[in-house]
C-alpha atoms as a PDB file:
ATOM      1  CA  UNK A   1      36.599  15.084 -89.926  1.00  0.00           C
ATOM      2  CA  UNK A   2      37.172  12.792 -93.001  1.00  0.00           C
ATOM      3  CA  UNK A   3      38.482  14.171 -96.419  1.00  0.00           C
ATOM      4  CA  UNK A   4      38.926  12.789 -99.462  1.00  0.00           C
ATOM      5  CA  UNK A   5      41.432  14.562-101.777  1.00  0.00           C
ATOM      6  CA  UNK A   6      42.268  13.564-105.786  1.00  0.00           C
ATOM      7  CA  UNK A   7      44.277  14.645-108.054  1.00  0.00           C
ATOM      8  CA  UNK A   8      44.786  13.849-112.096  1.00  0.00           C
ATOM      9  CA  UNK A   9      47.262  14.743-114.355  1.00  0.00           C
ATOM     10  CA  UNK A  10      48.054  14.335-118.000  1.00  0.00           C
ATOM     11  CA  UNK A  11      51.166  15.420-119.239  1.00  0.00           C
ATOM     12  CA  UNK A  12      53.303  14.647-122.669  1.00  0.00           C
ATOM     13  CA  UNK A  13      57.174  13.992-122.450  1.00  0.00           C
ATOM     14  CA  UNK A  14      58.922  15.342-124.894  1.00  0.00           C
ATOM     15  CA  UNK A  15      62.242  12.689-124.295  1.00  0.00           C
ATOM     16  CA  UNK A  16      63.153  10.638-121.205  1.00  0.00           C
ATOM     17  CA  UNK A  17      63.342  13.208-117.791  1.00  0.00           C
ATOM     18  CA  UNK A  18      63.652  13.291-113.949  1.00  0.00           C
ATOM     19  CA  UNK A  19      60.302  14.160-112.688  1.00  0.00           C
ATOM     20  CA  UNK A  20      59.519  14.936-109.058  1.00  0.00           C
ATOM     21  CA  UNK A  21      55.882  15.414-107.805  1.00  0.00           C
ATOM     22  CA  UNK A  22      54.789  16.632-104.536  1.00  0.00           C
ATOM     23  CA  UNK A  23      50.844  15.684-104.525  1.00  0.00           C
ATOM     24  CA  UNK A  24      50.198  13.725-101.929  1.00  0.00           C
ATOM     25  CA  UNK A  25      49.649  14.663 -98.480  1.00  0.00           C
ATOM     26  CA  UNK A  26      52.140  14.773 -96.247  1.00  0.00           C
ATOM     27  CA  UNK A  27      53.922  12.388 -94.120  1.00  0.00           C
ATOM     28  CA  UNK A  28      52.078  13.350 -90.912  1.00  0.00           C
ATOM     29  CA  UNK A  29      48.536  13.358 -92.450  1.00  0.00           C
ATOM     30  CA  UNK A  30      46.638  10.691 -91.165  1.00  0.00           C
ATOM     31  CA  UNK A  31      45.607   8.314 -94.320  1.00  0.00           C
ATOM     32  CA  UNK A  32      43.811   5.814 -93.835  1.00  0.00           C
ATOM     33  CA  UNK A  33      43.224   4.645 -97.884  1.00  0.00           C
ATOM     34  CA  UNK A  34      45.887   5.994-100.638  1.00  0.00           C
ATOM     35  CA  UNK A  35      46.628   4.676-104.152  1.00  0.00           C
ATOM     36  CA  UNK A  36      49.034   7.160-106.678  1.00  0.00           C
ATOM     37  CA  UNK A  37      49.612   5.694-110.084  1.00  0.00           C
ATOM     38  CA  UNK A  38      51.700   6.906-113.088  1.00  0.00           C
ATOM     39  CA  UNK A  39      51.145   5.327-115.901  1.00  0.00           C
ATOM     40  CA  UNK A  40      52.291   5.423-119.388  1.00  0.00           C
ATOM     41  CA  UNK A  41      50.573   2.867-122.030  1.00  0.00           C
ATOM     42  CA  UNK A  42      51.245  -0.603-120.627  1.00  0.00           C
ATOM     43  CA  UNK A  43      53.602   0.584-118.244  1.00  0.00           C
ATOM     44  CA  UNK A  44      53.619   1.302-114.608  1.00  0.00           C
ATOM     45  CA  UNK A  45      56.512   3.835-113.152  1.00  0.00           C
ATOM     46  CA  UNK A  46      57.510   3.202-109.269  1.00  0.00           C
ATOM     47  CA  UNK A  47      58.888   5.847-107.981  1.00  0.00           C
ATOM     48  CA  UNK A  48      61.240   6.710-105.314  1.00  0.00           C
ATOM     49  CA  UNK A  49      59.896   8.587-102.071  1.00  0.00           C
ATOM     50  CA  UNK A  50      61.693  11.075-100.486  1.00  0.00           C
ATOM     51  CA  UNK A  51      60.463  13.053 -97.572  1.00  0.00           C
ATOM     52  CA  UNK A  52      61.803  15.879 -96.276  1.00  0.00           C
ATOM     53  CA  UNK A  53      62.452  17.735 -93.178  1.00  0.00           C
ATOM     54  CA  UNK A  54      59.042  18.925 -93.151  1.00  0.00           C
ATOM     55  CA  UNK A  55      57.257  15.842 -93.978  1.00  0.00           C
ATOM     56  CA  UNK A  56      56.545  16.686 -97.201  1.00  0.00           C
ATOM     57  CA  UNK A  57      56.652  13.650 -99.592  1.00  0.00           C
ATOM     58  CA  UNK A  58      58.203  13.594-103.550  1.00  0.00           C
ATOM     59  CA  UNK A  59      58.067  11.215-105.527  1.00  0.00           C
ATOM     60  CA  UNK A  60      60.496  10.853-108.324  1.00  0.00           C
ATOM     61  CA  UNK A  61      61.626   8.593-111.233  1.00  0.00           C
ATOM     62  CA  UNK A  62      62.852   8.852-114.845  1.00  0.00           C
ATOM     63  CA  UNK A  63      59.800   9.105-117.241  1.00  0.00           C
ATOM     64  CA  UNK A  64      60.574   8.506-120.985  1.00  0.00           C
ATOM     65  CA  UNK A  65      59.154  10.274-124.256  1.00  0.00           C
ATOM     66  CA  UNK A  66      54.917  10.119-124.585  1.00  0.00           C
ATOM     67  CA  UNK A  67      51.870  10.561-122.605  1.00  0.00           C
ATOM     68  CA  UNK A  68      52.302  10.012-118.847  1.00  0.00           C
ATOM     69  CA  UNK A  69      49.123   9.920-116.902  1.00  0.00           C
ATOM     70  CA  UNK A  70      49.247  10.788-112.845  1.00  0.00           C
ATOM     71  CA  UNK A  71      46.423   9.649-110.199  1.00  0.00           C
ATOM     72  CA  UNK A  72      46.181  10.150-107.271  1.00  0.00           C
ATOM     73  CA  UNK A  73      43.386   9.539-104.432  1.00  0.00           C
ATOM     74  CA  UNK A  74      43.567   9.445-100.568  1.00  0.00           C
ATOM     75  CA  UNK A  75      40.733   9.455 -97.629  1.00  0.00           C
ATOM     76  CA  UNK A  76      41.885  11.739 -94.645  1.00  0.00           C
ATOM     77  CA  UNK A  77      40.679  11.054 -91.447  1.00  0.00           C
ATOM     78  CA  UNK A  78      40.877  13.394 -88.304  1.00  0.00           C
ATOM     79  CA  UNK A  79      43.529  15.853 -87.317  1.00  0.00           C
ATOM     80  CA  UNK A  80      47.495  15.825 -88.430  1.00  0.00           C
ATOM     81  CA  UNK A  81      50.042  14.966 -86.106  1.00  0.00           C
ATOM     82  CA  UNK A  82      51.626  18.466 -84.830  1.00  0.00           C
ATOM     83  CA  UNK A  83      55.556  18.093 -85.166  1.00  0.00           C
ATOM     84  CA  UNK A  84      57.705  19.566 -83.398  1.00  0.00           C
ATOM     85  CA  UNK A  85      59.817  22.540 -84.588  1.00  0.00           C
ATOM     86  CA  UNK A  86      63.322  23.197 -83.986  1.00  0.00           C
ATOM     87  CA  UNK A  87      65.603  26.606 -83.563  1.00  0.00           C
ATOM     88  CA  UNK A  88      66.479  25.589 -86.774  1.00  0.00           C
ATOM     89  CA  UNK A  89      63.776  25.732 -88.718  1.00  0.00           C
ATOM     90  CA  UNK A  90      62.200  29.130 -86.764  1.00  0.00           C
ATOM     91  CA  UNK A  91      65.965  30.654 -88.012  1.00  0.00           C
ATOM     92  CA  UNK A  92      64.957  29.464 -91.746  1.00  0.00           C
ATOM     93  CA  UNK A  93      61.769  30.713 -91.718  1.00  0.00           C
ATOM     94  CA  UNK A  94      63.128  34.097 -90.975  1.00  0.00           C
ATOM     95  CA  UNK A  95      65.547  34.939 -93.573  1.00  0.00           C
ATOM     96  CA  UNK A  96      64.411  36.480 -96.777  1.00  0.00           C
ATOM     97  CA  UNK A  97      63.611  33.682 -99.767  1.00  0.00           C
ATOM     98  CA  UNK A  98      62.914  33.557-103.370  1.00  0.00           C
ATOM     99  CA  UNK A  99      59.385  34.853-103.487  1.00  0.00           C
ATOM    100  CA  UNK A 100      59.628  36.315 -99.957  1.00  0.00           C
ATOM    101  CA  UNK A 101      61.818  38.814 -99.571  1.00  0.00           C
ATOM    102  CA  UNK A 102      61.284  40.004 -96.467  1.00  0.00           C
ATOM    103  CA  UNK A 103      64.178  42.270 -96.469  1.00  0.00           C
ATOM    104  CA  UNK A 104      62.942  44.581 -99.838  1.00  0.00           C
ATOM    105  CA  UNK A 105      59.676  45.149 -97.890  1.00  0.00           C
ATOM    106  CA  UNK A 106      61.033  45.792 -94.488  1.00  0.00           C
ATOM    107  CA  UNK A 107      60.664  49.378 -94.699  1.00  0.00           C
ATOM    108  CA  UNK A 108      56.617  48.894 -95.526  1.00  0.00           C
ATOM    109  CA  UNK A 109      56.210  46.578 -93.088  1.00  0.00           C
ATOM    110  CA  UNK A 110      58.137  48.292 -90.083  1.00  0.00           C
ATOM    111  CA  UNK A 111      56.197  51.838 -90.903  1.00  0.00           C
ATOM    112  CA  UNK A 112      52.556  50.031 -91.667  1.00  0.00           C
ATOM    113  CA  UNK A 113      52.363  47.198 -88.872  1.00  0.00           C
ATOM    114  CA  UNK A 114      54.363  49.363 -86.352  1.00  0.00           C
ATOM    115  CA  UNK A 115      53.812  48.407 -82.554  1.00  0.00           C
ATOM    116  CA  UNK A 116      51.767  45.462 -83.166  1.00  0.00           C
ATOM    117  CA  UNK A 117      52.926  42.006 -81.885  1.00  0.00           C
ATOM    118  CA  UNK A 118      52.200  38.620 -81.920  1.00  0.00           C
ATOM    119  CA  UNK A 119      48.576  37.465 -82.844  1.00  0.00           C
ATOM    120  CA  UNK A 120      47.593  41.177 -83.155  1.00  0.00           C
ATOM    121  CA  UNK A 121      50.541  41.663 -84.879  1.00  0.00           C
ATOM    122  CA  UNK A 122      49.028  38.152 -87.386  1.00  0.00           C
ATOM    123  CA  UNK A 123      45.380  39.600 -87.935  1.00  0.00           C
ATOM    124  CA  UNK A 124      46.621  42.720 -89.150  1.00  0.00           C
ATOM    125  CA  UNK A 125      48.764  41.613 -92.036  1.00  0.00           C
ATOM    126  CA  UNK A 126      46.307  39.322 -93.059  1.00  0.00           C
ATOM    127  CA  UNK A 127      43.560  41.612 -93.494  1.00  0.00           C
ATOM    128  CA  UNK A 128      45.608  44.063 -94.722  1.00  0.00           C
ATOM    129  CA  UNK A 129      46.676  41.670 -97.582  1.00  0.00           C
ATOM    130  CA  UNK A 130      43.237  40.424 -98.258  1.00  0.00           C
ATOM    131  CA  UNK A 131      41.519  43.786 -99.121  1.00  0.00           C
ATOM    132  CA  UNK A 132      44.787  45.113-100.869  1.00  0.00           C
ATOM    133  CA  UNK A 133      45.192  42.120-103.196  1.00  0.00           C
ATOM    134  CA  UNK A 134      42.271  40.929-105.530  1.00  0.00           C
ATOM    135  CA  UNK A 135      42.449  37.065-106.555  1.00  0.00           C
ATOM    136  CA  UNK A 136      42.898  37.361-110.467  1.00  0.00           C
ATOM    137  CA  UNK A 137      43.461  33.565-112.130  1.00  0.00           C
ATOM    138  CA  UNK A 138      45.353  33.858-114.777  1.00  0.00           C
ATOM    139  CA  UNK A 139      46.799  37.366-114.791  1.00  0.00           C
ATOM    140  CA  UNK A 140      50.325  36.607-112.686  1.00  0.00           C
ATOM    141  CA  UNK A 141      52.946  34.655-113.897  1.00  0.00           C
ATOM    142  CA  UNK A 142      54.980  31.816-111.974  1.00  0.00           C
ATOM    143  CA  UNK A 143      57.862  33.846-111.370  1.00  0.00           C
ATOM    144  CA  UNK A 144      56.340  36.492-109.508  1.00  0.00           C
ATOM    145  CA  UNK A 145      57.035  37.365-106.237  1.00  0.00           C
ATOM    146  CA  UNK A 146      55.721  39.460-102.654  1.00  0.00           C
ATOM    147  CA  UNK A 147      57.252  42.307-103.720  1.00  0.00           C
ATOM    148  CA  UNK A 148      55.777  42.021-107.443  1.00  0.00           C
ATOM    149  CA  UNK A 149      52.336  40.929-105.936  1.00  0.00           C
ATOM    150  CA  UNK A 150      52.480  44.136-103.774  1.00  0.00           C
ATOM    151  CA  UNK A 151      53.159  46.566-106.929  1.00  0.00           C
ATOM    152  CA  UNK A 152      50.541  44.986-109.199  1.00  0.00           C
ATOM    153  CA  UNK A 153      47.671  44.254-106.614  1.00  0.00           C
ATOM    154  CA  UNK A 154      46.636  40.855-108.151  1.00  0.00           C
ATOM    155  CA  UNK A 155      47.652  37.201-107.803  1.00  0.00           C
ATOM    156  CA  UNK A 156      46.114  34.308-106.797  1.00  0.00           C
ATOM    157  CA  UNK A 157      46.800  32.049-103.520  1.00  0.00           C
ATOM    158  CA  UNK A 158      50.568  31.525-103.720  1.00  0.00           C
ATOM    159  CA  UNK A 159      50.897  34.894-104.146  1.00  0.00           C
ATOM    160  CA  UNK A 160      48.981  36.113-101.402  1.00  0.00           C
ATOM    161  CA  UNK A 161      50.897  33.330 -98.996  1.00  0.00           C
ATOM    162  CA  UNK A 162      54.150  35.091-100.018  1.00  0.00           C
ATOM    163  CA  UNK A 163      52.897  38.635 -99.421  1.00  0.00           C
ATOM    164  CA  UNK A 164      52.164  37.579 -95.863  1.00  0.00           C
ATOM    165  CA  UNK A 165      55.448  35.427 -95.507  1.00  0.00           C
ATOM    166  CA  UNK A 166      57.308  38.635 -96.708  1.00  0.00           C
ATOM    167  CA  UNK A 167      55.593  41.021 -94.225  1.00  0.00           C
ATOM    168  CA  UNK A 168      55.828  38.803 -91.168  1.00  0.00           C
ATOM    169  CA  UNK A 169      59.360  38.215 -91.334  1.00  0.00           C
ATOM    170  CA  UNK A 170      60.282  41.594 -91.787  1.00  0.00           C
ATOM    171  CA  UNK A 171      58.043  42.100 -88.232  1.00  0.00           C
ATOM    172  CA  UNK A 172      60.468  39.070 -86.798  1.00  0.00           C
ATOM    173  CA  UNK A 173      57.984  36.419 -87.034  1.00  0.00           C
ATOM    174  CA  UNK A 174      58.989  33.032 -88.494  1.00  0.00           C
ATOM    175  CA  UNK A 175      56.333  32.442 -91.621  1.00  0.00           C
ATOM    176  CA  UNK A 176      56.427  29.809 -93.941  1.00  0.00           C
ATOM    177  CA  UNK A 177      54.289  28.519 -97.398  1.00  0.00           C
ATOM    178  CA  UNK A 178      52.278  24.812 -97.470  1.00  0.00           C
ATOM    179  CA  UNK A 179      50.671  23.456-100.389  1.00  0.00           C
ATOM    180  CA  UNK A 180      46.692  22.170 -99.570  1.00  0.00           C
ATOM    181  CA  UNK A 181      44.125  19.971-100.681  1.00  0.00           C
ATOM    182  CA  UNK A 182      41.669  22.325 -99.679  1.00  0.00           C
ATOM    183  CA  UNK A 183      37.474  20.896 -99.614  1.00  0.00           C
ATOM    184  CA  UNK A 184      35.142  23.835-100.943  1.00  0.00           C
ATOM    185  CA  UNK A 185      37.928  25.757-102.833  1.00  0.00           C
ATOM    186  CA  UNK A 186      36.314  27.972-105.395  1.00  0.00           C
ATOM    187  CA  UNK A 187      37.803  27.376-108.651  1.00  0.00           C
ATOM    188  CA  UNK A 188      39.396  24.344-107.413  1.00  0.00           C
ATOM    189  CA  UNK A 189      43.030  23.879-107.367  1.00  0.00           C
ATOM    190  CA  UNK A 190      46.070  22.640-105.214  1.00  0.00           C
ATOM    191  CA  UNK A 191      45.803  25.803-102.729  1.00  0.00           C
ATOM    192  CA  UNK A 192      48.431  28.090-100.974  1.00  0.00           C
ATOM    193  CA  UNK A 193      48.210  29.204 -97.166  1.00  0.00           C
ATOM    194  CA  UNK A 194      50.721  30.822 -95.278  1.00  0.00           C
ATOM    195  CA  UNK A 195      51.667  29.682 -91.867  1.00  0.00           C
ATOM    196  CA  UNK A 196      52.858  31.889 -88.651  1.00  0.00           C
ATOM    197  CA  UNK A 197      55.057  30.596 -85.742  1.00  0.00           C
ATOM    198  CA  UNK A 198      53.384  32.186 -82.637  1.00  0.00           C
ATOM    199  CA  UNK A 199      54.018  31.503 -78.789  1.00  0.00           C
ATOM    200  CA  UNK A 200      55.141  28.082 -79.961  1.00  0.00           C
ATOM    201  CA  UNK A 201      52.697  27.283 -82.515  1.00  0.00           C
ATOM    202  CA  UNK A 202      51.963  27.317 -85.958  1.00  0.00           C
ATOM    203  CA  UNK A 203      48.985  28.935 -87.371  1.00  0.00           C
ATOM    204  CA  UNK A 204      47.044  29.216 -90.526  1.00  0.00           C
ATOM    205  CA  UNK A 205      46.422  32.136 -92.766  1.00  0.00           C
ATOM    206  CA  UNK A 206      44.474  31.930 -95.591  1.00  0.00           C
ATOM    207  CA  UNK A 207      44.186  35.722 -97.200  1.00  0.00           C
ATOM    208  CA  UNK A 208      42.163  34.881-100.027  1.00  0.00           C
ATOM    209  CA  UNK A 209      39.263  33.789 -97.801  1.00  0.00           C
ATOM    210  CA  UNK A 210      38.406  31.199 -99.930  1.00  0.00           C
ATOM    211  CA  UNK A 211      38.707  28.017 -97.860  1.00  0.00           C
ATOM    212  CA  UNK A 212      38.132  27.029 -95.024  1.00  0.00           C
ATOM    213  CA  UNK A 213      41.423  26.440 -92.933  1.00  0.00           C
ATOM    214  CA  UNK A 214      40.204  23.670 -90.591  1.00  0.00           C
ATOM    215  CA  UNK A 215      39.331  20.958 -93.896  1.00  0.00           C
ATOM    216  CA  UNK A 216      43.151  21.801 -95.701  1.00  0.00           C
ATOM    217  CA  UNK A 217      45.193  18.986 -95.691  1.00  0.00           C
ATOM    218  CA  UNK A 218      48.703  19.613 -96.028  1.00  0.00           C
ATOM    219  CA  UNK A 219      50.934  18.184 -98.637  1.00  0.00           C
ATOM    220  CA  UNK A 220      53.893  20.241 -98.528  1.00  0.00           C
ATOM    221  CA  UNK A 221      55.772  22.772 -96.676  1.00  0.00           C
ATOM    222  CA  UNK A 222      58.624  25.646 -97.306  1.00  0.00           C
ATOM    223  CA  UNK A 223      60.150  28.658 -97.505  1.00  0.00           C
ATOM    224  CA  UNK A 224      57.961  29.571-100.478  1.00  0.00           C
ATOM    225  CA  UNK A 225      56.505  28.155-103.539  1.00  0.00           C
ATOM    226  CA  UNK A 226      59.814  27.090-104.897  1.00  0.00           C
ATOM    227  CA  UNK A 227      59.821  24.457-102.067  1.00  0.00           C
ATOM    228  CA  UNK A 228      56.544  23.427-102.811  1.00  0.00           C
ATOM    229  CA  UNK A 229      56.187  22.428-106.496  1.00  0.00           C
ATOM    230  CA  UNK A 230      53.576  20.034-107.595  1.00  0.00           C
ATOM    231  CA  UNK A 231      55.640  18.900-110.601  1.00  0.00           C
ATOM    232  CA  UNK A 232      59.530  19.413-110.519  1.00  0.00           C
ATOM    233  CA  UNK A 233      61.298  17.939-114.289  1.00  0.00           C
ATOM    234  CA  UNK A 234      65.157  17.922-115.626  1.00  0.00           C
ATOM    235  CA  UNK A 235      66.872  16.677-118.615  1.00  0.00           C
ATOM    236  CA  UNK A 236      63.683  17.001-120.894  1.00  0.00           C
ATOM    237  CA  UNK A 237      60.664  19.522-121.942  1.00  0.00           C
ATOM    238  CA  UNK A 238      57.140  18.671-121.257  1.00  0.00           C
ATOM    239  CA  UNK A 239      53.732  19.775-121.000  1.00  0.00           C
ATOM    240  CA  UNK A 240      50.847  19.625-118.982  1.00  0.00           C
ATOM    241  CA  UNK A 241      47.584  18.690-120.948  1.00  0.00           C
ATOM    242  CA  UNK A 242      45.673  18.416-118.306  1.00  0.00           C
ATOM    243  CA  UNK A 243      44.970  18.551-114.425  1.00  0.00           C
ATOM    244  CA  UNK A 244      42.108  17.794-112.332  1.00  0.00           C
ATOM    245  CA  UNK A 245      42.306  18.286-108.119  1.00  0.00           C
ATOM    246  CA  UNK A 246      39.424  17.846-105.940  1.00  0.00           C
ATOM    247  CA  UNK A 247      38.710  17.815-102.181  1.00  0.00           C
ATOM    248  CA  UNK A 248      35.437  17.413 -99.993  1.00  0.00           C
ATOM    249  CA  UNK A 249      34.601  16.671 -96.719  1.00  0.00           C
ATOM    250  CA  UNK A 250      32.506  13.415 -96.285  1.00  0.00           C
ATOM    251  CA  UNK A 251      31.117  13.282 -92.919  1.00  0.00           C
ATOM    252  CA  UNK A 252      29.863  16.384 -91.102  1.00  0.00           C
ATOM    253  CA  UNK A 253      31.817  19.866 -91.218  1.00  0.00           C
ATOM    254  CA  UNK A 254      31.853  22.447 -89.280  1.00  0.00           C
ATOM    255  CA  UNK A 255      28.478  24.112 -88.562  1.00  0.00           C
ATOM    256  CA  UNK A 256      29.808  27.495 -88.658  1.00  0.00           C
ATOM    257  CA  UNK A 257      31.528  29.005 -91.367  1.00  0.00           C
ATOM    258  CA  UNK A 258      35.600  29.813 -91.118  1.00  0.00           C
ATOM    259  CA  UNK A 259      35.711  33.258 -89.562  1.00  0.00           C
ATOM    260  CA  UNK A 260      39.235  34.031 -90.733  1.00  0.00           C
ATOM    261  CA  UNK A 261      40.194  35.726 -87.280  1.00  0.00           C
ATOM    262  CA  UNK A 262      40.587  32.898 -85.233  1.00  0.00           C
ATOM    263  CA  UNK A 263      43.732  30.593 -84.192  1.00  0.00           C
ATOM    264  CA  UNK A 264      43.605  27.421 -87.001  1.00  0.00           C
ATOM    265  CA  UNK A 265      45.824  25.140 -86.994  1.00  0.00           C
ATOM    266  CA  UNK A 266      46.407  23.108 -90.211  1.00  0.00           C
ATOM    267  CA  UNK A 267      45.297  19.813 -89.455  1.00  0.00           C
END
């Protein structure tokens, strides 16, 4: 399956500042065409890449006072490379997090999800989240978190991804966030899935049902959305006058649509 992902941004600087991005996709993605650009008047910024543990790639440099423009464009072809994942990172993606706290909705989780196990265990908290949360752009705020989404009822993607983060951990499964290009995404945005670590494996959930889990293509991975920032900036304010993603298949997709119950890996 090929992909092509995009993404434009226009923000203004109000004095020099450390700016990290994490838009492109990640180190294990397959690429085989990729340009990023920031730009500022005559100038051209190179920045420094730094990938992580998870392969997710930022990009950072100092940008100074004015309009700084951000492109970015990539083709995607076939499936990611599946790394491996060490006792480490399964022991991480346990503990309680920013946005995830796992150990405020223990109690819920232990009394609603009781006796269920691994991919049983998977397709019950994601159904329960979709029908129990209702995708509301623009109504929840940046800080808020599973237990916040929970109360309220509303959020968009990255809230959904840490309501099911929250709730698998406190059922002992390692769960973690990733940031998507996602093809088809209705509006379009960067998109949030959750992941779950199952009989050795990690596995999509989407519970928005809005994409379709075998097109994302990954461009970062963490505990939660804190880990997973688009745009990260020190030392200076700025804003953001505009963004633009996109993603689309361009060869053939899948005939069938994404069912939401079965195994996905992201690839």
């Amino acid at each position: 399956m090929q992909r092509l992902v995009t993404a434009e941004l226009d923000l203004e600087l109000a004095a020099s500042a450390d700016l990290i991005f994490q838009i492109t996709a990640a180190s294990n993605v397959p690429v085989t065409s990729e340009q990023l650009t920031f730009t500022q008047g005559d100038r051209v910024y190179t920045p420094t890449e730094i990938v992580d543990q998870t392969g997710s790639r930022l990009h950072r440099f100092t940008g100074e006072a004015g309009a700084l423009t951000v492109r970015y464009d990539a083709t995607i072809s076939g499936p990611a490379a599946i790394a491996h994942t060490s006792d480490l990172e399964t022991i991480t993606y346990l503990r309680p997090s920013r946005y995830c706290q796992s150990d405020e909705v223990f109690a819920q989780a232990r009394r609603q999800f009781r006796g269920l196990s691994g991919v049983e265990l998977v397709d019950a908290v994601s159904q329960f989240v979709s029908s129990s949360v209702v995708y509301t752009p623009g109504l929840s705020l940046g800080t808020d978190s599973a237990v916040t989404t929970l109360m309220t009822g509303q959020g968009v993607c990255r809230d959904y991804a840490h309501v099911v983060i929250a709730l698998l951990r406190a059922m002992d499964v390692p769960a973690r966030y990733a940031a998507c290009f996602a093809p088809g995404l209705e509006p379009m945005d960067f998109h949030a899935v959750a992941e779950a670590y199952v009989d050795g494996s990690w596995y999509v959930i989407d519970a928005t049902r809005l994409a379709d889990r075998r097109s994302l293509v990954r461009i970062a991975t963490g505990r939660d959305a804190a880990d997973c920032a688009f745009l990260s900036y020190h030392g200076a304010n700025l804003t953001l006058e505009r963004m633009r993603v996109d993603a689309w298949v361009t060869d053939a997709a899948p005939e069938a649509a994404d069912d939401h119950e079965a195994l996905v890996q992201l690839a």
